[in-house]
Protein backbone atom coordinates (compact mmCIF):
# COMPACT_ATOMS: atom_id res chain seq x y z
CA UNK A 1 -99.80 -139.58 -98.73
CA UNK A 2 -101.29 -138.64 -95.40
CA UNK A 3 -104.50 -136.45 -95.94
CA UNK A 4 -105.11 -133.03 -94.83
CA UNK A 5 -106.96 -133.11 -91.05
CA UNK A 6 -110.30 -131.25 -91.19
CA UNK A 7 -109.86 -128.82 -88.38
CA UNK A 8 -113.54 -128.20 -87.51
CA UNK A 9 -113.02 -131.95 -85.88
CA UNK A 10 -110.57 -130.92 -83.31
CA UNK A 11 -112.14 -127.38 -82.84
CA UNK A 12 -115.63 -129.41 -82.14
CA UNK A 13 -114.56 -132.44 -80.15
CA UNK A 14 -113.78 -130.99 -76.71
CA UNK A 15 -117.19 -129.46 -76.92
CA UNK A 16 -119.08 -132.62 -77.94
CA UNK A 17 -117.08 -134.77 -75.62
CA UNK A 18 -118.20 -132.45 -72.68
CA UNK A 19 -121.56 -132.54 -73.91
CA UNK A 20 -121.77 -136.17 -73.66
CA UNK A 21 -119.66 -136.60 -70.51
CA UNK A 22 -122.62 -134.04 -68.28
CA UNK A 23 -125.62 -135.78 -69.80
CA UNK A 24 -124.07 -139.70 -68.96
CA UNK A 25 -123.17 -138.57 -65.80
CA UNK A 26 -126.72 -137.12 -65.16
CA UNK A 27 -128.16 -140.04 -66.59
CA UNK A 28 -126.03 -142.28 -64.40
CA UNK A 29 -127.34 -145.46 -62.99
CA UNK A 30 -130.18 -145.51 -65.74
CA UNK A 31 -130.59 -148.42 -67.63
CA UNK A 32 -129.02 -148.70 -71.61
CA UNK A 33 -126.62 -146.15 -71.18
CA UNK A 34 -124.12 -146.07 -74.10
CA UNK A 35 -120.41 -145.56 -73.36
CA UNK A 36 -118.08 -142.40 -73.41
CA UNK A 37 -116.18 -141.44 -76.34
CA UNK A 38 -112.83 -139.77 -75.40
CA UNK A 39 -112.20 -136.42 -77.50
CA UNK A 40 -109.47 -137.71 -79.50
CA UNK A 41 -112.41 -140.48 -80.79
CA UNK A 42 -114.83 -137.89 -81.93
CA UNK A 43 -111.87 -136.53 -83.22
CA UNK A 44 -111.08 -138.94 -85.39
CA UNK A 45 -114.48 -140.11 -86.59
CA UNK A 46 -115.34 -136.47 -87.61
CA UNK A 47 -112.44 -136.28 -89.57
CA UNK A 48 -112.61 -139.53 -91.42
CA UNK A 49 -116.61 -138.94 -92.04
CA UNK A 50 -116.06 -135.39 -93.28
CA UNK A 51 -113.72 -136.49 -96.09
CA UNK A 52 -115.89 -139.38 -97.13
CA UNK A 53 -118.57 -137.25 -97.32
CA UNK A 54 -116.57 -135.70 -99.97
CA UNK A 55 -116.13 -138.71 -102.73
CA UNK A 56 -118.25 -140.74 -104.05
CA UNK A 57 -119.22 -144.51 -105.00
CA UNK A 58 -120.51 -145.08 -108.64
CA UNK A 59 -121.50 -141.40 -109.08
CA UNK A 60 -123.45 -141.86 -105.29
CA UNK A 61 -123.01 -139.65 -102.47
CA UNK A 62 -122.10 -141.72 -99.28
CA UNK A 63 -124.86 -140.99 -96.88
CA UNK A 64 -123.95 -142.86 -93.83
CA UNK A 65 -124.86 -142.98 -90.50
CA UNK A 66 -121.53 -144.22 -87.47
CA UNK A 67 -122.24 -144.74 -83.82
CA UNK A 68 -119.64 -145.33 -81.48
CA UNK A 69 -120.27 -148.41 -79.16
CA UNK A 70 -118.96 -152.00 -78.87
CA UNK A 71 -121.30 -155.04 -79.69
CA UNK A 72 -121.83 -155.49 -76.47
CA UNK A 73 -123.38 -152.24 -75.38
CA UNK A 74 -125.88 -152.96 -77.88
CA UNK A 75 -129.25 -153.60 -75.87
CA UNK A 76 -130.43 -156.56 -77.98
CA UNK A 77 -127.30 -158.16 -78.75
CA UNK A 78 -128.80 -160.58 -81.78
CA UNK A 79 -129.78 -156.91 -83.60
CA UNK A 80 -125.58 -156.86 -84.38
CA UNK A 81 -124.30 -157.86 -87.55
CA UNK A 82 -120.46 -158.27 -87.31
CA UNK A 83 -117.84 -158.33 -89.84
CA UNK A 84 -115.30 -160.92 -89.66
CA UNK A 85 -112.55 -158.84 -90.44
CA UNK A 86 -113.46 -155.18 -89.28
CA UNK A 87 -112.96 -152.02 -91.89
CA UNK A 88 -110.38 -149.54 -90.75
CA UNK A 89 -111.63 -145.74 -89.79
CA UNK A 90 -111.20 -144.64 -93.12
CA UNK A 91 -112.77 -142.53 -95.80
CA UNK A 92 -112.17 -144.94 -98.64
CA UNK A 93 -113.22 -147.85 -96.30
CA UNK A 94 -116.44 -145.76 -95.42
CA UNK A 95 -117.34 -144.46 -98.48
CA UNK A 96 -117.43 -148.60 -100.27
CA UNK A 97 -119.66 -149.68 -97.43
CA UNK A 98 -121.78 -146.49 -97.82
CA UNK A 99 -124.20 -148.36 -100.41
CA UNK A 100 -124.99 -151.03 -97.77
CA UNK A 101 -125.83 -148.92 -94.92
CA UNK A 102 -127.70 -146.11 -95.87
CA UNK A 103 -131.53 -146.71 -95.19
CA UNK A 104 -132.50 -144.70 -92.37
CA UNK A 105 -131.56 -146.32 -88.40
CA UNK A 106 -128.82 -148.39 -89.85
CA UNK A 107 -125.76 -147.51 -88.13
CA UNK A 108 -122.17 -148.51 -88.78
CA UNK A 109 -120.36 -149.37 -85.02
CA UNK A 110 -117.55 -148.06 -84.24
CA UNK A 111 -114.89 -148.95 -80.94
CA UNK A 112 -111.80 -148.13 -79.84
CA UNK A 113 -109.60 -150.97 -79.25
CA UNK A 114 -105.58 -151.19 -78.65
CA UNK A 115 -105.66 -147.31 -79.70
CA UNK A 116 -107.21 -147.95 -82.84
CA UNK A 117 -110.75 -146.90 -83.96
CA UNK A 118 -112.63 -149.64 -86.49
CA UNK A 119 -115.55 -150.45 -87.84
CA UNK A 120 -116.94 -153.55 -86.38
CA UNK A 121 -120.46 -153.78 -87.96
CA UNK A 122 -124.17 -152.53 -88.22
CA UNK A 123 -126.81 -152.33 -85.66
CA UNK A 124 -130.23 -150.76 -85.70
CA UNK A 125 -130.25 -150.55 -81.72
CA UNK A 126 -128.47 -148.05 -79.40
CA UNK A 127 -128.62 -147.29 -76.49
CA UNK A 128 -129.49 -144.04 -74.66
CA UNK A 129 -126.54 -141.56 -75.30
CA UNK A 130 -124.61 -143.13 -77.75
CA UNK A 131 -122.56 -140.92 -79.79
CA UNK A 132 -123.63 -140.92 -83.49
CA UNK A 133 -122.69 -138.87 -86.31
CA UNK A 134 -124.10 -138.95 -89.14
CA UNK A 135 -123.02 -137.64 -93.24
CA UNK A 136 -126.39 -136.03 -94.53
CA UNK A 137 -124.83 -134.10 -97.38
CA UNK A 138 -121.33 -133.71 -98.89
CA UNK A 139 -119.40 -131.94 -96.14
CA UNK A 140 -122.33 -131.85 -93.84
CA UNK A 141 -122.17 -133.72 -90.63
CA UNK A 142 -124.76 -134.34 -87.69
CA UNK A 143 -123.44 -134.65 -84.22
CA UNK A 144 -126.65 -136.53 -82.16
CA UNK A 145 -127.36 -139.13 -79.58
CA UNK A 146 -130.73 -141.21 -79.05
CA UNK A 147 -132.91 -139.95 -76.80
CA UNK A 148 -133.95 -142.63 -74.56
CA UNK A 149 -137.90 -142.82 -75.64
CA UNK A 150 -139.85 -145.42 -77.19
CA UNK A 151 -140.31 -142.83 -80.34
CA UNK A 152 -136.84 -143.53 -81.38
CA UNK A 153 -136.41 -139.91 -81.68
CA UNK A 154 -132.90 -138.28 -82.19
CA UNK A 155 -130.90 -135.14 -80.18
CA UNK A 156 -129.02 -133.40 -82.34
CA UNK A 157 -126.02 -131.43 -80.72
CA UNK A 158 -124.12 -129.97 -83.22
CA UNK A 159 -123.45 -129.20 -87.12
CA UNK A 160 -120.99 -129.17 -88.87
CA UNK A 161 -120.72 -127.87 -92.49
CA UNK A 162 -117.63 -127.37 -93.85
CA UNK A 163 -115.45 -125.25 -91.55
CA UNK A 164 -118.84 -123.38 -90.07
CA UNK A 165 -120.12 -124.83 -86.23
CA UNK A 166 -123.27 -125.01 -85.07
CA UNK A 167 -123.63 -125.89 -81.55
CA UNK A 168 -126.76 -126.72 -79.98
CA UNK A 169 -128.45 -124.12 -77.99
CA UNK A 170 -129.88 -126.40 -74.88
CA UNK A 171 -130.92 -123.80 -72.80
CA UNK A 172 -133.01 -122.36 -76.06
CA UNK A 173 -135.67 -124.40 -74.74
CA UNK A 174 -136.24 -122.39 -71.58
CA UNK A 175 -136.55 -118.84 -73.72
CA UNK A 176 -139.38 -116.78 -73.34
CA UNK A 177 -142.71 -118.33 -75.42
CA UNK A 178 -140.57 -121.42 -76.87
CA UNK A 179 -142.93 -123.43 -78.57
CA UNK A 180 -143.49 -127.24 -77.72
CA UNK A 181 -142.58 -128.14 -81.24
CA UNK A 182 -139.26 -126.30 -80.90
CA UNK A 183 -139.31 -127.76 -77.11
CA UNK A 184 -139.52 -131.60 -78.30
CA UNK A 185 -137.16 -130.89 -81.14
CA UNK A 186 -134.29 -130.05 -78.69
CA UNK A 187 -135.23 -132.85 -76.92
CA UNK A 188 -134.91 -131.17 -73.77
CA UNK A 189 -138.17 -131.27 -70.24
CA UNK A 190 -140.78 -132.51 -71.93
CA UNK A 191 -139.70 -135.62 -73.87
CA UNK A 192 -143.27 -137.13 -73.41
CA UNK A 193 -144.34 -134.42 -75.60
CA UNK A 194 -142.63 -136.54 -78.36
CA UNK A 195 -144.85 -138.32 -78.55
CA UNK A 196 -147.88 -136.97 -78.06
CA UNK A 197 -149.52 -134.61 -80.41
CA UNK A 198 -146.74 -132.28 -80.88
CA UNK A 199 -144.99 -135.07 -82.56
CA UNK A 200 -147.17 -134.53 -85.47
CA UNK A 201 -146.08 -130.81 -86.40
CA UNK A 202 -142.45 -132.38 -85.86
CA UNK A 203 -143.11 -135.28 -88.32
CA UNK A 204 -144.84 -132.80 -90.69
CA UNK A 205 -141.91 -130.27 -90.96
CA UNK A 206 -139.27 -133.18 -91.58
CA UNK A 207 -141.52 -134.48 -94.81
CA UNK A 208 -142.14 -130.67 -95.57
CA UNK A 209 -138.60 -130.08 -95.49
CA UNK A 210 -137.76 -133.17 -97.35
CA UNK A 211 -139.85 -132.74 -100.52
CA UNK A 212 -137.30 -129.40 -101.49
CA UNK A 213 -140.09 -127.55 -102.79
CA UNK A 214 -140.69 -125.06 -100.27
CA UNK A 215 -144.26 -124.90 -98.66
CA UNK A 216 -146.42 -123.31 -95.85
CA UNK A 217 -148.87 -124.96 -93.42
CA UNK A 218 -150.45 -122.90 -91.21
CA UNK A 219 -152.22 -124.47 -88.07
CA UNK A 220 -155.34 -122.69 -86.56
CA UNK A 221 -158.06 -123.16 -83.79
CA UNK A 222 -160.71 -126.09 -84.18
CA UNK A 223 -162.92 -123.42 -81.93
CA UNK A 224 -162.12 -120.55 -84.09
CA UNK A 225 -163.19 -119.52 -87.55
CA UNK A 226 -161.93 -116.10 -87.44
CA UNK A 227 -158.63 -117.21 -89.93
CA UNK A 228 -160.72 -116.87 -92.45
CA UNK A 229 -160.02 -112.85 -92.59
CA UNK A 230 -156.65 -113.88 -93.29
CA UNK A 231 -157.43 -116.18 -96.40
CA UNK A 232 -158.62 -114.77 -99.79
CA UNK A 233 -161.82 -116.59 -101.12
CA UNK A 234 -161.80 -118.66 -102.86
CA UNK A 235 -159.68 -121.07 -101.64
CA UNK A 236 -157.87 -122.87 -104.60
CA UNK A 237 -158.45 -126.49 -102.93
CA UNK A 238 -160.72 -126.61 -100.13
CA UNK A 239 -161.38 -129.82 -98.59
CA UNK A 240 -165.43 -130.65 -97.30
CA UNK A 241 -165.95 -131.96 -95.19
CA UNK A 242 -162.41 -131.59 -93.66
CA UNK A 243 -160.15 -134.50 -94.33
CA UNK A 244 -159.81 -136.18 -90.66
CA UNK A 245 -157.84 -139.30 -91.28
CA UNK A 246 -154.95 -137.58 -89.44
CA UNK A 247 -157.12 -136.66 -86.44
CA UNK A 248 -158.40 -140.40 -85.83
CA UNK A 249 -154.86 -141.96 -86.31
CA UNK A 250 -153.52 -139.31 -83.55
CA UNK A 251 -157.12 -139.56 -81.54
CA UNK A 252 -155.86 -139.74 -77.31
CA UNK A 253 -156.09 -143.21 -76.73
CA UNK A 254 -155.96 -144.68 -79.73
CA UNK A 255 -153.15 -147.07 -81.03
CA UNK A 256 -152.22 -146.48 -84.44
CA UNK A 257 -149.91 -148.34 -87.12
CA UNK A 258 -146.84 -145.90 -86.61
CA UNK A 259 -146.07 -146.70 -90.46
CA UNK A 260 -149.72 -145.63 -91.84
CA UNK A 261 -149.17 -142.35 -89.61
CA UNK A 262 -145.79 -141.73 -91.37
CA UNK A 263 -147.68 -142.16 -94.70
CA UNK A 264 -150.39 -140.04 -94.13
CA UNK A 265 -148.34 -137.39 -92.71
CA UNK A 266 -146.03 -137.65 -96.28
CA UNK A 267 -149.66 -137.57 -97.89
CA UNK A 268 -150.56 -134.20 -96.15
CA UNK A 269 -146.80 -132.40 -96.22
CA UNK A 270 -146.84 -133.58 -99.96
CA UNK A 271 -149.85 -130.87 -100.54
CA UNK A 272 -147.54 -127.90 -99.00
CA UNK A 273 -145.68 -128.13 -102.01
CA UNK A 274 -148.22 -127.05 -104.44
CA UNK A 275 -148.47 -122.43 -104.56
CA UNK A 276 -150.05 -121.23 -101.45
CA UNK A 277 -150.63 -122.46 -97.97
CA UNK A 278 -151.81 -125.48 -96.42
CA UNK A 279 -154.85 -124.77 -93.66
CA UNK A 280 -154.86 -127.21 -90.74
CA UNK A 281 -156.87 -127.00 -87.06
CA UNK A 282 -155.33 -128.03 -84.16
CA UNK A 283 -157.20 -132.01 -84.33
CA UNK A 284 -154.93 -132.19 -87.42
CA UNK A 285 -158.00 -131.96 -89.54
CA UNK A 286 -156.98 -131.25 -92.97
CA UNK A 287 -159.11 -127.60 -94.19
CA UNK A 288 -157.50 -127.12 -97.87
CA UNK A 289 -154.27 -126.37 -99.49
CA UNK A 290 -153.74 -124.10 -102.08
CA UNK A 291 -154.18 -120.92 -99.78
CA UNK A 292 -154.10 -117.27 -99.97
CA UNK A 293 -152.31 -115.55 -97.19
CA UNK A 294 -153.94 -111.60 -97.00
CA UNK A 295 -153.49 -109.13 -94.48
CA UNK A 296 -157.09 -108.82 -92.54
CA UNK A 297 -158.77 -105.75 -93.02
CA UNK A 298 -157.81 -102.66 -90.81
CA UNK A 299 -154.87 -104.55 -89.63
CA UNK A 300 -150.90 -103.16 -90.09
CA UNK A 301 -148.60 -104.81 -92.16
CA UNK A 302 -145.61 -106.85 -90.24
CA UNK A 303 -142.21 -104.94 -90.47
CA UNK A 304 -140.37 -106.62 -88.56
CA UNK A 305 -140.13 -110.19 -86.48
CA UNK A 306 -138.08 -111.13 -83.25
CA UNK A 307 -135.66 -114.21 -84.91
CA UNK A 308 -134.24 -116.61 -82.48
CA UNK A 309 -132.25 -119.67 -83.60
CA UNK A 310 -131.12 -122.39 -80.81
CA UNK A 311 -127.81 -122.48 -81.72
CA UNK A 312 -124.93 -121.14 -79.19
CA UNK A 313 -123.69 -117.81 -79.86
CA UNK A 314 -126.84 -116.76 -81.60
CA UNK A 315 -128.95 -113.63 -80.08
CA UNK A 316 -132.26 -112.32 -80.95
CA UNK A 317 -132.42 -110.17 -83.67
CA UNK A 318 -134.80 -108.16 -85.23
CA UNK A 319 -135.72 -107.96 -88.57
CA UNK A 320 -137.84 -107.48 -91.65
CA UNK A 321 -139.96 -111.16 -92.41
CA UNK A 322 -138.72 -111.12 -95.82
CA UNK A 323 -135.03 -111.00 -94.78
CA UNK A 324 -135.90 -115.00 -93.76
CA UNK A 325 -136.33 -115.84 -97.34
CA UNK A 326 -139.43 -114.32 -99.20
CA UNK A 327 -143.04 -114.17 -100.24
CA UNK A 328 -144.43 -117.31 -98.32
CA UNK A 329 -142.23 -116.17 -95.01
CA UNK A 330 -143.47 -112.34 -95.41
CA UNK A 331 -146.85 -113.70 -95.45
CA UNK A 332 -146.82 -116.75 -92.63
CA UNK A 333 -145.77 -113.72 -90.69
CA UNK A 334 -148.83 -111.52 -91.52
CA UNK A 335 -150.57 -114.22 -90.66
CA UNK A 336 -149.76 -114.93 -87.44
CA UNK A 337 -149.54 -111.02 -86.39
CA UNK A 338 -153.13 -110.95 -87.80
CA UNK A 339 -154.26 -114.75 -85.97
CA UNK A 340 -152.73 -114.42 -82.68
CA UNK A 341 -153.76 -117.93 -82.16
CA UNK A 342 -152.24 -119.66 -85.14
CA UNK A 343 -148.84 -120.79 -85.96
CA UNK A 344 -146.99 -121.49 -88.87
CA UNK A 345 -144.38 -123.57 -89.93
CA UNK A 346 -142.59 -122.63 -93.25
CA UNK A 347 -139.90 -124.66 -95.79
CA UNK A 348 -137.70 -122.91 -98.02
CA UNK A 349 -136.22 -124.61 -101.03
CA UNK A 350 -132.79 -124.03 -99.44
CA UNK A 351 -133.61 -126.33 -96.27
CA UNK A 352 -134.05 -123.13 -93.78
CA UNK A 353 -137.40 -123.84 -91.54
CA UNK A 354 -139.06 -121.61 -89.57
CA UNK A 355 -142.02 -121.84 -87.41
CA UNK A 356 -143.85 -118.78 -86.76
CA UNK A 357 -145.96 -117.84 -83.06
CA UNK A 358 -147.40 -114.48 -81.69
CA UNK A 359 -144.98 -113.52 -78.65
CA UNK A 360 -146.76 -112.04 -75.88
CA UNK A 361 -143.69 -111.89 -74.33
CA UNK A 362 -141.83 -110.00 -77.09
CA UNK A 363 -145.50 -108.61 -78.14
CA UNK A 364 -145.04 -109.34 -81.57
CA UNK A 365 -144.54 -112.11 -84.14
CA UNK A 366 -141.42 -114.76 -83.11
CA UNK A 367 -139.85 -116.36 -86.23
CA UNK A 368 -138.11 -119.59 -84.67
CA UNK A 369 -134.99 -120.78 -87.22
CA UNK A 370 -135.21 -124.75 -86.53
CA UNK A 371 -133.43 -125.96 -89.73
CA UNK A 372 -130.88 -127.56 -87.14
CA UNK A 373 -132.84 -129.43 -85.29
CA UNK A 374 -134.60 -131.26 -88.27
CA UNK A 375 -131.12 -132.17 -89.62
């Protein structure tokens, strides 16, 4: 019996496929470039993704990761692993191989040959471009492409979750007081800030996001002491002297073991989890956890934030801080009206992130929604 098309897939394609077909031809004459999917491809890998997403393999959840490329577009070819008889584009097909594929930068390849899409094998390499989607959660799919820098960073462009579309916002990164983080999220001028030190706050609210428990860390001035208004002694863990071993593996100039920065950034977003906030300074100096958020003395409580999201279709908006999901948003944002110099980046246990920055611009606090960019 022939399935049921998921009509988000053809809604989304034309879009994505336009999307691609500016930046290659921007990119044109670089070096790596990936090929061009036609619409009728992203069509058809969107479709057969979404419903694999939807069954499962021993009780598992297929979390799976396709990129659409031929072996030979692959910039190392010896980093291919080829099937002697490819898999058909199918959900059942998809959702057995699932199990084999689904550490993180594994990709399943996918080409078009004879007018038939099929899987052809895995590859850990891509190059610059390359359309990839991958399944995150049942009937959750991320549209993204690599971005070209020795970080290994992704793009995303869109999400899709059932039959709701979320386009990426590129021009979001050009709005009035957009913050670097949000900046290098979207991938967009300033991919050197990757990675540099903004990559840290990046890497931090992936593993905050990813423990599920919800948590706060709010980053303040090494030159400035005057967050301690905001913070109710005593704090419940205080760390002295501060806990540096962040700050020397991200020290300018120094060369660190990418995999004992990933660990020690898990170590540190590990601690937003526990009640209160985490306090960080801007050398990624670790102050204590366990915080306090209270409104400084003489100041006015927040009543309402400007909220910006970079997806299309999406306007500012107004609205009261505790409309974005509760206590710990309510008070990040008293926190930043109160410490003009601070951020803060906040989790909820639903997977929304925001990150929080006084707006001169909008002269008051700016709640940016970036839970689609850390898909």
């Amino acid at each position: 019996m022939k399935r049921e098309a998921y009509a988000a897939a053809r809604t989304v394609s034309p879009a994505v496929h336009d999307y691609f077909a500016r930046h290659l031809q921007q990119a044109s004459g670089g070096p790596h470039l990936a090929p061009l999917p036609p619409a009728e491809a992203i069509e058809a890998i969107i479709d057969a993704s979404f419903w694999a997403s939807l069954r499962r393999e021993e009780g598992f959840v297929p979390r799976i990761s396709l990129a659409y490329l031929a072996p030979e577009h692959i910039p190392g070819a010896h980093d291919a692993l080829r099937f002697e008889r490819p898999l058909a584009l199918a959900p059942g097909a998809l959702t057995r191989i699932a199990p084999a594929v689904e550490r993180p930068g594994v990709h399943l390849g996918v080409w078009l040959e004879n007018g038939e899409l099929y899987v052809w094998g895995t590859t850990r390499d891509i190059p610059r471009y390359c359309f990839v989607l991958e399944v995150a959660a049942p009937g959750l799919l991320v549209i993204k492409h690599h971005s070209g820098d020795e970080s290994g960073k992704f793009v995303n462009v869109a999400v899709l979750e059932g039959d709701e579309i979320r386009l990426i916002d590129e021009s979001a990164s050009s709005e009035p007081d957009c913050p670097a983080m949000v900046t290098s999220l979207l991938g967009f001028n300033s991919p050197s800030s990757w990675v540099q030190s903004v990559n840290v706050l990046v890497q931090l609210a992936v593993s905050m996001r990813a423990h599920g428990r919800g948590g706060a860390l709010l980053v303040v001035r090494s030159d400035d002491e005057a967050w301690h208004e905001s913070i109710l002694p005593p704090m419940t863990y205080a760390v002295t002297p501060p806990f540096t071993k962040l700050a020397e593996l991200t020290a300018p100039g120094i060369e660190s073991d990418p995999a004992e920065c990933a660990r020690t950034i898990d170590w540190i977003a590990g601690l937003t989890a526990v009640d209160g906030a985490t306090l960080m300074n801007d050398r990624y100096e670790l102050l204590g956890f366990g915080a306090k958020i209270a409104r400084r003395r003489g100041s006015e409580p927040v009543d309402q934030v400007m909220v910006t999201e970079p997806v299309q279709g999406m306007r500012p908006a107004l609205v009261h801080p505790g409309e974005l999901g509760g206590t710990r948003h309510l008070s990040a944002a008293q926190f930043v009206h109160d410490q003009r110099n601070a951020i803060a980046l906040v989790a909820s246990m639903d997977g929304r992130f925001t990150v929080f920055e006084w707006s001169s611009c909008y002269d008051q606090v700016h709640a940016h929604r970036v839970e689609m960019l850390l898909r």
